[in-house]
N, C-alpha and C. Protein backbone atom coordinates (compact mmCIF):
# COMPACT_ATOMS: atom_id res chain seq x y z
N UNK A 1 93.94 60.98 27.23
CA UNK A 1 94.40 59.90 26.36
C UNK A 1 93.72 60.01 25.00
N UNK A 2 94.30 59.42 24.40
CA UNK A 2 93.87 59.40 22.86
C UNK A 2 92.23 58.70 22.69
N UNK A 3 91.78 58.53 21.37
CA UNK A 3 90.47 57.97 21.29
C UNK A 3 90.35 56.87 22.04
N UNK A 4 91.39 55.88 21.12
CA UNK A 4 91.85 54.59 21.33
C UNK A 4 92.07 54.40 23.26
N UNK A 5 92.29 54.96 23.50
CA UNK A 5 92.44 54.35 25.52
C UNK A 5 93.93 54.45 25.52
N UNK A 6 94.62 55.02 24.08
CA UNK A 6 96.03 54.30 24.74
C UNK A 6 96.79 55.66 24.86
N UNK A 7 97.81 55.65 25.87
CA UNK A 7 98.27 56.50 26.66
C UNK A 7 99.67 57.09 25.88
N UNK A 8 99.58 58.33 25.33
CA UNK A 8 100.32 58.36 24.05
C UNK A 8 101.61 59.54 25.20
N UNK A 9 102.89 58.85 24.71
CA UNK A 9 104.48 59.09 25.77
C UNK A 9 105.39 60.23 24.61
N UNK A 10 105.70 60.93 25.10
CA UNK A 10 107.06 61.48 25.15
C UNK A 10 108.49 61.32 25.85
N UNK A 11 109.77 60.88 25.67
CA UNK A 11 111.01 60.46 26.28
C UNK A 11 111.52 61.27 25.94
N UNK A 12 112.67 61.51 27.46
CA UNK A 12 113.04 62.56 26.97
C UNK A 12 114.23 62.47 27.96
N UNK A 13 115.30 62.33 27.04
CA UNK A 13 116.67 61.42 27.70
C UNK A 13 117.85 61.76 27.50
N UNK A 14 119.13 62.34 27.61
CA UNK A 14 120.40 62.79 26.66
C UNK A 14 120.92 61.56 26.22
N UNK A 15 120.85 60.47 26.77
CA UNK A 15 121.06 59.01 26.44
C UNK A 15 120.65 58.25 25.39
N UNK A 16 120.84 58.12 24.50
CA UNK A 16 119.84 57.25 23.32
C UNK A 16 119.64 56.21 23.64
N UNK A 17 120.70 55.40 24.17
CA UNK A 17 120.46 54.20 24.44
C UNK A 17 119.20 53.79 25.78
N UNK A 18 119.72 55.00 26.88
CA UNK A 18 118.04 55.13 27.53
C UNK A 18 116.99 55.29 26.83
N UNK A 19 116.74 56.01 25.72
CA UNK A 19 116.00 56.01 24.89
C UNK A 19 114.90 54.98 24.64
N UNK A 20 116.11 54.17 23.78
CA UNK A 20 115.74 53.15 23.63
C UNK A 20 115.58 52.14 23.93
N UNK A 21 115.91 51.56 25.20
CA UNK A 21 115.52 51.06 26.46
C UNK A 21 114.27 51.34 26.71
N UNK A 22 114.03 52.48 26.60
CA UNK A 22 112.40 52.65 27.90
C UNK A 22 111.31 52.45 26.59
N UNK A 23 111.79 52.86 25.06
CA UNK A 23 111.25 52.98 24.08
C UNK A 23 110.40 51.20 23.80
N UNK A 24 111.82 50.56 23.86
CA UNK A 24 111.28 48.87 23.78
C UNK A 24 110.57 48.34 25.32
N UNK A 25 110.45 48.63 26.51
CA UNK A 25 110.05 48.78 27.16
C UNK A 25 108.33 49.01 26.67
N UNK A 26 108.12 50.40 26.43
CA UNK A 26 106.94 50.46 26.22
C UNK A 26 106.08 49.76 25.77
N UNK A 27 106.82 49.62 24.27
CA UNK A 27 106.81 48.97 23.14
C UNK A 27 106.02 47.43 23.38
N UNK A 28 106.03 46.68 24.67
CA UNK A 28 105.50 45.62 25.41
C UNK A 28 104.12 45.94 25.74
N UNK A 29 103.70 47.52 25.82
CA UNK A 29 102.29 47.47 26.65
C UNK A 29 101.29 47.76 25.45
N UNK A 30 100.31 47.71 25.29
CA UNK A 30 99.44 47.33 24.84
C UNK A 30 98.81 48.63 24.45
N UNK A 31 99.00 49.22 25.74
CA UNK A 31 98.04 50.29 26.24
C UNK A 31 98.66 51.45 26.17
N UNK A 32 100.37 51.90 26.25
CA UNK A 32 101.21 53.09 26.09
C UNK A 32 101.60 52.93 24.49
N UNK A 33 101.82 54.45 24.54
CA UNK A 33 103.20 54.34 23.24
C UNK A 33 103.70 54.99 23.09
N UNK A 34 104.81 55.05 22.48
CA UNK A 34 105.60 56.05 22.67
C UNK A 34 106.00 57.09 21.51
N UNK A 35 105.50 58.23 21.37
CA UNK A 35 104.50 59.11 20.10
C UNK A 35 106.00 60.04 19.77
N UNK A 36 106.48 60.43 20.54
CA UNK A 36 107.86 61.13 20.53
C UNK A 36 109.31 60.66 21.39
N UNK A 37 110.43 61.79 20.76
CA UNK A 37 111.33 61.64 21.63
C UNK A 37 112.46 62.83 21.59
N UNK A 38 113.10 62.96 22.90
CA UNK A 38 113.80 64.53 23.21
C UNK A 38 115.20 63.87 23.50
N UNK A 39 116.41 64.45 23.16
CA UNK A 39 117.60 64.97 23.83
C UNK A 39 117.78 65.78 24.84
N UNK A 40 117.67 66.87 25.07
CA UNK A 40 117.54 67.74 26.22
C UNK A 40 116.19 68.25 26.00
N UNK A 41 116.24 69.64 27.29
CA UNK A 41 115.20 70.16 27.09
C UNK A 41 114.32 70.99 26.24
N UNK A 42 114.62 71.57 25.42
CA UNK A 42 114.41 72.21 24.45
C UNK A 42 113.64 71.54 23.79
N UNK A 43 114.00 70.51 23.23
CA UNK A 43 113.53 69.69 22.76
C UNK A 43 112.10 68.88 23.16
N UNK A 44 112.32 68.90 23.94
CA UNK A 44 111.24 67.98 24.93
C UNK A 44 110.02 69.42 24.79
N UNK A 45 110.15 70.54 25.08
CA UNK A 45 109.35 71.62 24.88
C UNK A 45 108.77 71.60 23.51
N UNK A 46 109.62 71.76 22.65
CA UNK A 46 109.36 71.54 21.52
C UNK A 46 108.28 70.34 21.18
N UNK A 47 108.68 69.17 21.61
CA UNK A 47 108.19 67.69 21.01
C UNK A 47 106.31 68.01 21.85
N UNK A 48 107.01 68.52 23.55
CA UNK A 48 105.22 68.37 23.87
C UNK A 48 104.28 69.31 23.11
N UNK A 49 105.02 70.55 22.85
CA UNK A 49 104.08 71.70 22.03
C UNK A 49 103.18 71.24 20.96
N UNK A 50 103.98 70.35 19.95
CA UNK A 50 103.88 69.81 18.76
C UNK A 50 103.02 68.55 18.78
N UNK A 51 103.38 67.80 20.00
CA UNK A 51 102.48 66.34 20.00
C UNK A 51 101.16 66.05 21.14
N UNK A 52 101.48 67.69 21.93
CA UNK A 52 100.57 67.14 23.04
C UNK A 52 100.23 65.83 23.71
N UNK A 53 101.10 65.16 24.53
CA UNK A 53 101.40 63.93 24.55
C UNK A 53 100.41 63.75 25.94
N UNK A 54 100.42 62.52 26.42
CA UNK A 54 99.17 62.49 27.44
C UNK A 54 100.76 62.57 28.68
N UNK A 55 101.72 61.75 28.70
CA UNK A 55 103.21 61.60 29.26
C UNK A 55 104.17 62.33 28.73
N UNK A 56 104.81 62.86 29.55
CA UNK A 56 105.77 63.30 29.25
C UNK A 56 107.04 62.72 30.07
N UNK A 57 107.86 61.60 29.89
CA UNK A 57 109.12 61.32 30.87
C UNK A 57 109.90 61.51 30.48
N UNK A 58 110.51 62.36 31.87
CA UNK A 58 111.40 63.48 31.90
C UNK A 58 112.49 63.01 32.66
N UNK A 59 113.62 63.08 31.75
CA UNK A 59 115.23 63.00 32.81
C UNK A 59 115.28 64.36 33.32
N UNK A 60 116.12 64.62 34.00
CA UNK A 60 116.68 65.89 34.78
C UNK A 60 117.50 66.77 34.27
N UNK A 61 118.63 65.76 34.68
CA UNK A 61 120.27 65.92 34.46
C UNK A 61 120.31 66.49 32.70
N UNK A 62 120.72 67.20 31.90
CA UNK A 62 120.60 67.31 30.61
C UNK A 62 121.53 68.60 30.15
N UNK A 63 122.23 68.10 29.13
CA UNK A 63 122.92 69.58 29.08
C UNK A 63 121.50 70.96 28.24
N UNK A 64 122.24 72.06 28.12
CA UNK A 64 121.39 73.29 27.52
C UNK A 64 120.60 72.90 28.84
N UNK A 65 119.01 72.54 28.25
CA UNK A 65 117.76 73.36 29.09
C UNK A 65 117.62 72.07 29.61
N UNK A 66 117.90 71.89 31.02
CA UNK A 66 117.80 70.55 32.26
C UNK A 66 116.03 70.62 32.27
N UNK A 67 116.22 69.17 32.95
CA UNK A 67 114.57 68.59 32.93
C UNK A 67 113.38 69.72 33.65
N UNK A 68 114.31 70.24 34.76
CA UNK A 68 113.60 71.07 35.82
C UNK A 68 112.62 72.35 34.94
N UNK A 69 113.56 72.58 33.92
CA UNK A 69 113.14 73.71 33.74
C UNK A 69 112.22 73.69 32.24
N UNK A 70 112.81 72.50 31.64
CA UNK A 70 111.41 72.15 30.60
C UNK A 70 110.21 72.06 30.79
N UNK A 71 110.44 71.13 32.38
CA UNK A 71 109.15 70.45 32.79
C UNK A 71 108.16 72.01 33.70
N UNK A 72 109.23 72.66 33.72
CA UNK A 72 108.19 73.88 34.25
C UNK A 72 107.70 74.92 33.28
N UNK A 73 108.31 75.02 31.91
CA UNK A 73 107.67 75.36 30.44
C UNK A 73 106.48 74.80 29.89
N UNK A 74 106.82 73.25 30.26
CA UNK A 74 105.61 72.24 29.69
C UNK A 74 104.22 72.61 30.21
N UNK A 75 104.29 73.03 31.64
CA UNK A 75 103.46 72.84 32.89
C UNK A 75 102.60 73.96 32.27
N UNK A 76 103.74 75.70 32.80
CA UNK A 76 103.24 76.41 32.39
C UNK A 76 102.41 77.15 31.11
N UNK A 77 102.95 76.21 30.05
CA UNK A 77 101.88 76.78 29.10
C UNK A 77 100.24 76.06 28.61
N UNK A 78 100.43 74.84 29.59
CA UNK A 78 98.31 74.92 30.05
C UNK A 78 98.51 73.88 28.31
N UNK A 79 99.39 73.14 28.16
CA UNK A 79 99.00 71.75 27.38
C UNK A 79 98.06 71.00 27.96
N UNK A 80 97.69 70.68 29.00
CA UNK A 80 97.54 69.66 29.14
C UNK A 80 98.30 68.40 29.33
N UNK A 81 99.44 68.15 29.58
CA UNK A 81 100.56 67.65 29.43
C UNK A 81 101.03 67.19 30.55
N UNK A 82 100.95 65.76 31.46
CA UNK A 82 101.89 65.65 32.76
C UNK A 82 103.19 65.45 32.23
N UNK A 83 103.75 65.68 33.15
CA UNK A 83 105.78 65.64 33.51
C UNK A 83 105.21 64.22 34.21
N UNK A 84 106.08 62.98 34.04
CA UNK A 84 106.84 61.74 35.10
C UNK A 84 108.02 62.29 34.69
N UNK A 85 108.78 62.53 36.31
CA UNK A 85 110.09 62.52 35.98
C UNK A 85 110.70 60.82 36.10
N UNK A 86 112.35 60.43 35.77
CA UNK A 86 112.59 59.60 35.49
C UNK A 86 113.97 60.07 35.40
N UNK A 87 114.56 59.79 36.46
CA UNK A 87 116.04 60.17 36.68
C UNK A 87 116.82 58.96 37.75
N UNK A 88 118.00 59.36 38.03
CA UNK A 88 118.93 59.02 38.83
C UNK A 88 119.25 59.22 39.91
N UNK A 89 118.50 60.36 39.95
CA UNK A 89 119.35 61.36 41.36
C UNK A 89 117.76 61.39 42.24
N UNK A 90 118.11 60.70 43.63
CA UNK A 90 116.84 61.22 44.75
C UNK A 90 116.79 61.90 45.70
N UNK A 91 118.40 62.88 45.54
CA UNK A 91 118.21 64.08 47.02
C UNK A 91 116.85 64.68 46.85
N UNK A 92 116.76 65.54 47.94
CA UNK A 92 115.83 66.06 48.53
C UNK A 92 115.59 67.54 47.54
N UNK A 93 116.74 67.89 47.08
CA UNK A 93 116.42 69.47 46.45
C UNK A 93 116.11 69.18 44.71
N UNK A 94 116.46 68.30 44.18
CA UNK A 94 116.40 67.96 42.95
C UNK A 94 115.13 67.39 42.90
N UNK A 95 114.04 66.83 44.18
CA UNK A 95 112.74 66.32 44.14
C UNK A 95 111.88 67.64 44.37
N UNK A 96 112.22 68.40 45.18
CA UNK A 96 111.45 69.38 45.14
C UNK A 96 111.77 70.63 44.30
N UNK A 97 112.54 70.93 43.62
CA UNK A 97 112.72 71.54 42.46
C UNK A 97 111.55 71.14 41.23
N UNK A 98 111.98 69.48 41.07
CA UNK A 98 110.65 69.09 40.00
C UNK A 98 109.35 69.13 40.52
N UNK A 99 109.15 69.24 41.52
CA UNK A 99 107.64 68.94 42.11
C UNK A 99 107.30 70.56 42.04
N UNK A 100 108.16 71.79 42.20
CA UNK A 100 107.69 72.33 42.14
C UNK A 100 107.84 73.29 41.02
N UNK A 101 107.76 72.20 40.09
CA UNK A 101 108.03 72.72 38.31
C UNK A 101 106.89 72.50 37.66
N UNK A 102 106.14 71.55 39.01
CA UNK A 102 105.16 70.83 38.23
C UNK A 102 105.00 69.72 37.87
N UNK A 103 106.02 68.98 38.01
CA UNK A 103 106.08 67.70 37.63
C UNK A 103 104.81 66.92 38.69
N UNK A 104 104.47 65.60 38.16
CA UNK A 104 103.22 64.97 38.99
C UNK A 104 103.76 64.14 39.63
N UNK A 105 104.99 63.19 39.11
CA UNK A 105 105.51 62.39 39.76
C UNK A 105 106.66 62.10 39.49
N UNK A 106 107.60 61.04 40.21
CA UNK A 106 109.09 60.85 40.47
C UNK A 106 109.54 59.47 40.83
N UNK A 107 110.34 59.50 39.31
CA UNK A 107 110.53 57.68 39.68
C UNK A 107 112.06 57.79 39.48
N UNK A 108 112.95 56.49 39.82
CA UNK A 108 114.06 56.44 39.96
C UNK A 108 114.38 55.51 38.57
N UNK A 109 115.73 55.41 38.17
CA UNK A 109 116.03 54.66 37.39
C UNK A 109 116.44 53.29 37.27
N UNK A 110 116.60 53.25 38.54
CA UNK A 110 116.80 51.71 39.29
C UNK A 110 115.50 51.02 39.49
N UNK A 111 114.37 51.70 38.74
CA UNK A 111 112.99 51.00 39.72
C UNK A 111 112.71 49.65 38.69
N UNK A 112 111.98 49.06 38.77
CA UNK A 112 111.57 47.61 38.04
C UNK A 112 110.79 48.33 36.58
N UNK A 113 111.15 47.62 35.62
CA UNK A 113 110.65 47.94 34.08
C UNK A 113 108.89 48.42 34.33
N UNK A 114 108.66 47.17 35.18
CA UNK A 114 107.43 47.30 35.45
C UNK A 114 106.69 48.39 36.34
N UNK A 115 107.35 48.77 37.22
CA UNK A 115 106.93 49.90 37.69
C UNK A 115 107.28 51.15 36.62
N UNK A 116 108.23 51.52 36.10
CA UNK A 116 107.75 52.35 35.44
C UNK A 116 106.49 52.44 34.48
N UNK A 117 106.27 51.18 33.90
CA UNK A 117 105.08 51.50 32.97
C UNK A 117 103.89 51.19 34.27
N UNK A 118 103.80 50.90 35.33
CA UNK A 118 102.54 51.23 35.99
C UNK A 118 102.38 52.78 36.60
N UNK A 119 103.91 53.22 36.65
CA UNK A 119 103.79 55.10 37.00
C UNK A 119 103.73 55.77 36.14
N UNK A 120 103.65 55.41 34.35
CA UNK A 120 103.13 56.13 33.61
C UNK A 120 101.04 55.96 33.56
N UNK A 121 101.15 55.05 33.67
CA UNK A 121 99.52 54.33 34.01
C UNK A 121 99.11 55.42 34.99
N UNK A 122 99.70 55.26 36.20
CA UNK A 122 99.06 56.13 37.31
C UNK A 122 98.67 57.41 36.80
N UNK A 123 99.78 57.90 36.22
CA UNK A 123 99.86 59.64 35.79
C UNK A 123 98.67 59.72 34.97
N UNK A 124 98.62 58.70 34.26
CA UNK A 124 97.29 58.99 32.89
C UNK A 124 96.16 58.93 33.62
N UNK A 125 96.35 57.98 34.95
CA UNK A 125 94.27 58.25 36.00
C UNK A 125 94.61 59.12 36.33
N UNK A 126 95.41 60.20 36.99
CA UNK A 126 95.37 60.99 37.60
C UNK A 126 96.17 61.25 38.95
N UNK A 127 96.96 60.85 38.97
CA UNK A 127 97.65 59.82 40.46
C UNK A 127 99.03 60.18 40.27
N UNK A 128 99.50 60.21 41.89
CA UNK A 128 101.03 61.27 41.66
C UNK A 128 101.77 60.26 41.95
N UNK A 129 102.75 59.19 41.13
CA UNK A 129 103.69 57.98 41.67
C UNK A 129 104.84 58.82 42.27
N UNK A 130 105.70 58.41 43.52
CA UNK A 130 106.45 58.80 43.72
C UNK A 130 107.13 57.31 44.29
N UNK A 131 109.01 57.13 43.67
CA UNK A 131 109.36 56.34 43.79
C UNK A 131 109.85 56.11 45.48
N UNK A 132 109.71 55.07 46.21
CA UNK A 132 110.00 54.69 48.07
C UNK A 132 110.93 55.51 48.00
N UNK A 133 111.85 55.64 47.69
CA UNK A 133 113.30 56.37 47.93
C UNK A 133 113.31 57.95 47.78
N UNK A 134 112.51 58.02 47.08
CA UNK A 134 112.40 59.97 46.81
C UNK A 134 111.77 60.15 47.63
N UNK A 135 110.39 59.08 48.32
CA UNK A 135 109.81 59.53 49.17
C UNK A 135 110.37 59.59 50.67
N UNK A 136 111.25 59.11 50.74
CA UNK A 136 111.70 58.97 52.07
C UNK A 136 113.17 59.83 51.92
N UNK A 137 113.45 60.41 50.63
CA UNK A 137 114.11 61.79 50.34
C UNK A 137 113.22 63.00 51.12
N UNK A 138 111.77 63.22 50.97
CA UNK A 138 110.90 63.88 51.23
C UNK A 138 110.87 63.98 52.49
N UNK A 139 110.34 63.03 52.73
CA UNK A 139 109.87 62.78 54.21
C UNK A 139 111.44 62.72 55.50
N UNK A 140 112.85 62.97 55.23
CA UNK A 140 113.87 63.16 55.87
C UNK A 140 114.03 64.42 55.79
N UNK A 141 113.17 65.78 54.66
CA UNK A 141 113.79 66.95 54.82
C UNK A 141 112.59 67.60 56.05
N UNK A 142 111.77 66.77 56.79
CA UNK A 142 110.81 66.62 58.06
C UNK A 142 111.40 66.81 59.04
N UNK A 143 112.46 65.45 58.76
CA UNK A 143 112.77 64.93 60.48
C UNK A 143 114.20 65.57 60.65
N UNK A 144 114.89 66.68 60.72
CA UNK A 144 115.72 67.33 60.90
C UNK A 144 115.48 68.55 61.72
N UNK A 145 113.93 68.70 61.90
CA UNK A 145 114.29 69.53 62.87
C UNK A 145 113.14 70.81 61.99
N UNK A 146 112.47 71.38 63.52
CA UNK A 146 111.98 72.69 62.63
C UNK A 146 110.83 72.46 61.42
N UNK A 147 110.23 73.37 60.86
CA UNK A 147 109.57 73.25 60.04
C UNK A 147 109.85 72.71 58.84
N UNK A 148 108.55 71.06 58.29
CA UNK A 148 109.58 70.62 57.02
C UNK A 148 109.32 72.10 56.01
N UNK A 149 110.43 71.84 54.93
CA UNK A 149 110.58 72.17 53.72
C UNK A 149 110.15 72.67 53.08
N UNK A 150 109.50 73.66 52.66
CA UNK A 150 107.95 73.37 51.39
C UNK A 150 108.56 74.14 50.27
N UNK A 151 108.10 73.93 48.87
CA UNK A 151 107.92 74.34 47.89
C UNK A 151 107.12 75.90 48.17
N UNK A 152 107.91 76.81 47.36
CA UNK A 152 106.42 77.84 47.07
C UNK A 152 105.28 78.23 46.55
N UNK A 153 105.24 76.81 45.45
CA UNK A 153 103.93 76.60 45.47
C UNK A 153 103.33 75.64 46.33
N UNK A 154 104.09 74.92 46.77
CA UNK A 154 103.08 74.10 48.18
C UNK A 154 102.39 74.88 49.36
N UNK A 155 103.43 75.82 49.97
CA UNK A 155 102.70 77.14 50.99
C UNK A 155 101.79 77.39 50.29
N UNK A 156 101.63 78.23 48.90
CA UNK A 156 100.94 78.63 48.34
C UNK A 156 99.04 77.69 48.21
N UNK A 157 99.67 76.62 47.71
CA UNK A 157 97.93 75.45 47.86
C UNK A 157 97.51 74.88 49.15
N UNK A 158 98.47 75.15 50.04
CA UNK A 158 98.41 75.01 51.48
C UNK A 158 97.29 75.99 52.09
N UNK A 159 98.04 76.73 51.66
CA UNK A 159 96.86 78.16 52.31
C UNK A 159 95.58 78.13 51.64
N UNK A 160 95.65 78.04 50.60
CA UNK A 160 94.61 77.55 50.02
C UNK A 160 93.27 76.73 50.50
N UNK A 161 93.94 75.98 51.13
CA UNK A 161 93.71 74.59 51.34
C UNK A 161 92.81 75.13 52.76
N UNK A 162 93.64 75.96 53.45
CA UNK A 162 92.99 76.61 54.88
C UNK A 162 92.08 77.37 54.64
N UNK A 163 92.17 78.10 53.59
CA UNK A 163 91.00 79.23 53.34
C UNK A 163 89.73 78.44 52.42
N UNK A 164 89.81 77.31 52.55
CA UNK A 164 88.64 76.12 51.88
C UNK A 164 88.37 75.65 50.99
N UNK A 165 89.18 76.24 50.30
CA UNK A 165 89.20 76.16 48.59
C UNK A 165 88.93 74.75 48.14
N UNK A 166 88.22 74.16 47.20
CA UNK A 166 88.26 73.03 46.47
C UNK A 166 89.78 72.93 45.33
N UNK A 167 90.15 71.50 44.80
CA UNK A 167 91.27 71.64 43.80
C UNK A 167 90.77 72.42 42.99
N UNK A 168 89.54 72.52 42.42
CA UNK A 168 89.63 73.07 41.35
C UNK A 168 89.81 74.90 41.41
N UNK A 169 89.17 74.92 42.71
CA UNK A 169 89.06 76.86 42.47
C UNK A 169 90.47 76.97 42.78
N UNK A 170 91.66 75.99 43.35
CA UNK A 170 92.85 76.55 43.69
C UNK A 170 93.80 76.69 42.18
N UNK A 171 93.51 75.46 41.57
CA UNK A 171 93.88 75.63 40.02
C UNK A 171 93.54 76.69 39.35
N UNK A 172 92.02 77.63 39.50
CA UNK A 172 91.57 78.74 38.62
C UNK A 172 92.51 79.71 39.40
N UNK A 173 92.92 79.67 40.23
CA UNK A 173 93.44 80.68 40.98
C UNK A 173 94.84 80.61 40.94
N UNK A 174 95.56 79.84 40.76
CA UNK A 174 96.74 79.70 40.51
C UNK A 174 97.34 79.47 39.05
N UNK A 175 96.33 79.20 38.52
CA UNK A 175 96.24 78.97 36.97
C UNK A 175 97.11 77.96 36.63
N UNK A 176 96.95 76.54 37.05
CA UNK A 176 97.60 75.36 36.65
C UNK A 176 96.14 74.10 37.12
N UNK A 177 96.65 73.01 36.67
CA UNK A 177 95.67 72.31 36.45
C UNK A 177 95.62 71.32 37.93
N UNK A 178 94.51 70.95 37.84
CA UNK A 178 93.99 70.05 38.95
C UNK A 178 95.23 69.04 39.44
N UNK A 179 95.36 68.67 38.22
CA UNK A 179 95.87 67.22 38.39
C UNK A 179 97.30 67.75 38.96
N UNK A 180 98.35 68.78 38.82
CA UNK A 180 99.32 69.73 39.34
C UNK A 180 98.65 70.01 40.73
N UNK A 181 97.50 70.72 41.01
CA UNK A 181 97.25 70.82 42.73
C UNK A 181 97.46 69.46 43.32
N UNK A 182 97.37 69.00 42.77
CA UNK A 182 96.78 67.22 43.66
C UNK A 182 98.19 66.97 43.73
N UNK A 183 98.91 66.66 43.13
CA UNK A 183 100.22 66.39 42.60
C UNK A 183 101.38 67.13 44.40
N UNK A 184 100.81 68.87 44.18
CA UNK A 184 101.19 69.53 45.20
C UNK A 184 101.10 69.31 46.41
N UNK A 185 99.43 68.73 46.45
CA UNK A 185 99.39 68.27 48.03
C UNK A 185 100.04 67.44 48.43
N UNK A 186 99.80 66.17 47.45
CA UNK A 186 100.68 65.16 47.90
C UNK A 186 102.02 64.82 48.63
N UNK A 187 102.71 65.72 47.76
CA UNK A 187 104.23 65.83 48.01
C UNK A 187 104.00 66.59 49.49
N UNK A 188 102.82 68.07 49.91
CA UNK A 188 102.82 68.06 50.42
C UNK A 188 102.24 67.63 52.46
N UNK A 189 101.22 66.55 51.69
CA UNK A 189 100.82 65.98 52.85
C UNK A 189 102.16 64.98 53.51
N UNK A 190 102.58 64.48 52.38
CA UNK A 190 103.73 63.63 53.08
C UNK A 190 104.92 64.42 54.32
N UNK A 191 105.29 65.38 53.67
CA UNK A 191 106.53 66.32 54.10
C UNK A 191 106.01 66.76 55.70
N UNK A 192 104.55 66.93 55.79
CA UNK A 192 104.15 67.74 57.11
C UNK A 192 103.57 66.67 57.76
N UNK A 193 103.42 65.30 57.28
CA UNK A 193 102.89 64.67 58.23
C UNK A 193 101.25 64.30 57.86
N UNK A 194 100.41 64.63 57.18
CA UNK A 194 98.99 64.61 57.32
C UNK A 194 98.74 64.17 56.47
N UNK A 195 97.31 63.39 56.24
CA UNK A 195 96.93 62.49 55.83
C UNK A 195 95.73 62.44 54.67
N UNK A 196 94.93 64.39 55.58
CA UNK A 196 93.64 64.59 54.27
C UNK A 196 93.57 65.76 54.52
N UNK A 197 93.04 66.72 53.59
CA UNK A 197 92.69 68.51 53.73
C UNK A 197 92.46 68.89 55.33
N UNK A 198 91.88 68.42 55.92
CA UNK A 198 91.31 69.17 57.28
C UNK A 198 92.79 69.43 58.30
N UNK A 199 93.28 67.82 57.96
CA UNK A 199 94.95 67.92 59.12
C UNK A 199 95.49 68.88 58.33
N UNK A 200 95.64 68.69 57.04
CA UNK A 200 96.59 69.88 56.12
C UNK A 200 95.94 71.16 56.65
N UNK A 201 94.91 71.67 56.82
CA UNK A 201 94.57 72.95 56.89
C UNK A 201 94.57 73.42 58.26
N UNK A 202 94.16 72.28 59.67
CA UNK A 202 94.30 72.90 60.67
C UNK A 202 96.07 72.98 60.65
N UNK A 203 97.40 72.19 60.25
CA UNK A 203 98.80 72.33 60.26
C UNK A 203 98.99 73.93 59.41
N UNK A 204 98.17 74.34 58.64
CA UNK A 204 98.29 75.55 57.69
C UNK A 204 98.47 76.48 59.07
N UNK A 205 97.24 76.61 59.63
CA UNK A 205 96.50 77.48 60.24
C UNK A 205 97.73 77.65 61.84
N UNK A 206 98.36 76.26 62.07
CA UNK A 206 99.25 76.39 63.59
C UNK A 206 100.61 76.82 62.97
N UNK A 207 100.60 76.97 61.82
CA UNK A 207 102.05 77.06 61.20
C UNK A 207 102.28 78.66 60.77
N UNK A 208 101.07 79.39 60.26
CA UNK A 208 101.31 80.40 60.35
C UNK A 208 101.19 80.86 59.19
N UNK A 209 100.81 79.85 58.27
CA UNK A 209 100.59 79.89 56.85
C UNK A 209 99.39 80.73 56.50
């Protein structure tokens, strides 16, 4: 965050009028603000390069360069920079696509004004919001049977995770940031069931990971 404590936003919407919605929205907290703003993705690459924003909320859906793949530009070039996504859509492949773009967290567009500005809050401590409904998007690609789902970077911090690693040496080693491992587990403690590193790592270890 900035000197000031306050939690400086990027939007990033094909909608203007979403725009400006979430813009006056902000515009109420005290503590956010909202420093930029994107049309598609490109843009949004552009705006975080340029403003290094502490937020970045991210729609998906977008013509040219979709959210998925900004938010995995943003990630990858080591700004410093979280992704909140902030979309419409809560299947199961469009959540783990962003999660494993990097994004930290996943809110819906239906959620209360107020929850969004407390899941931009979260993102700035450090904390992965994920909206009830994406999560139980998550947690249904489980109960079908067979091994849940994973991301390839989730196997990837999984194993990790078995071979003992702390977040941080898995971040030097994967070369993305803490707050992205944490982000990873999350999504993937939910999906397998477990609750803290040891269940995650003995499930690594029976799974074959």
């Amino acid at each position: 965050m900035s000197g000031s404590g306050t939690i400086r936003v990027v939007l990033v919407d094909d909608h203007a009028v979403i725009r400006a919605g979430l813009a006056q929205l902000i515009a109420t907290a005290e503590d956010i603000e909202v420093v930029g703003q994107a049309a598609d993705g490109a843009e949004a690459v552009e705006q975080a390069r340029a403003l290094t924003p502490d937020v970045v909320l991210m729609d998906l859906q977008m013509p040219g360069v979709d959210g998925v793949s900004a938010t995995r530009e943003i990630v990858s070039a080591g700004l410093g920079v979280d992704v909140l996504v902030l979309t419409s859509y809560s299947d199961n492949e469009r959540i783990l696509d962003a999660l494993d773009a990097g994004a930290v967290g996943y809110l819906l567009k239906d959620a209360d004004p107020d929850d969004v500005l407390a899941g931009v809050r979260a993102v700035a401590r450090g904390e992965s919001p994920i909206h009830p409904k994406a999560a139980r998007a998550l947690l249904g690609a489980r109960s079908g049977g067979g091994r849940p789902q994973l991301t390839a970077r989730e196997v990837e911090v999984l194993t990790l995770v078995r071979d003992g690693l702390a977040n941080k040496q898995i971040a030097r080693q994967l070369e993305i940031s803490e707050r992205t491992v944490k982000a990873h587990l999350t999504s993937a403690f939910s999906r397998i069931g477990v609750t803290d590193r040891t269940q995650a790592a003995l499930w690594a270890q029976r799974n074959g990971l």
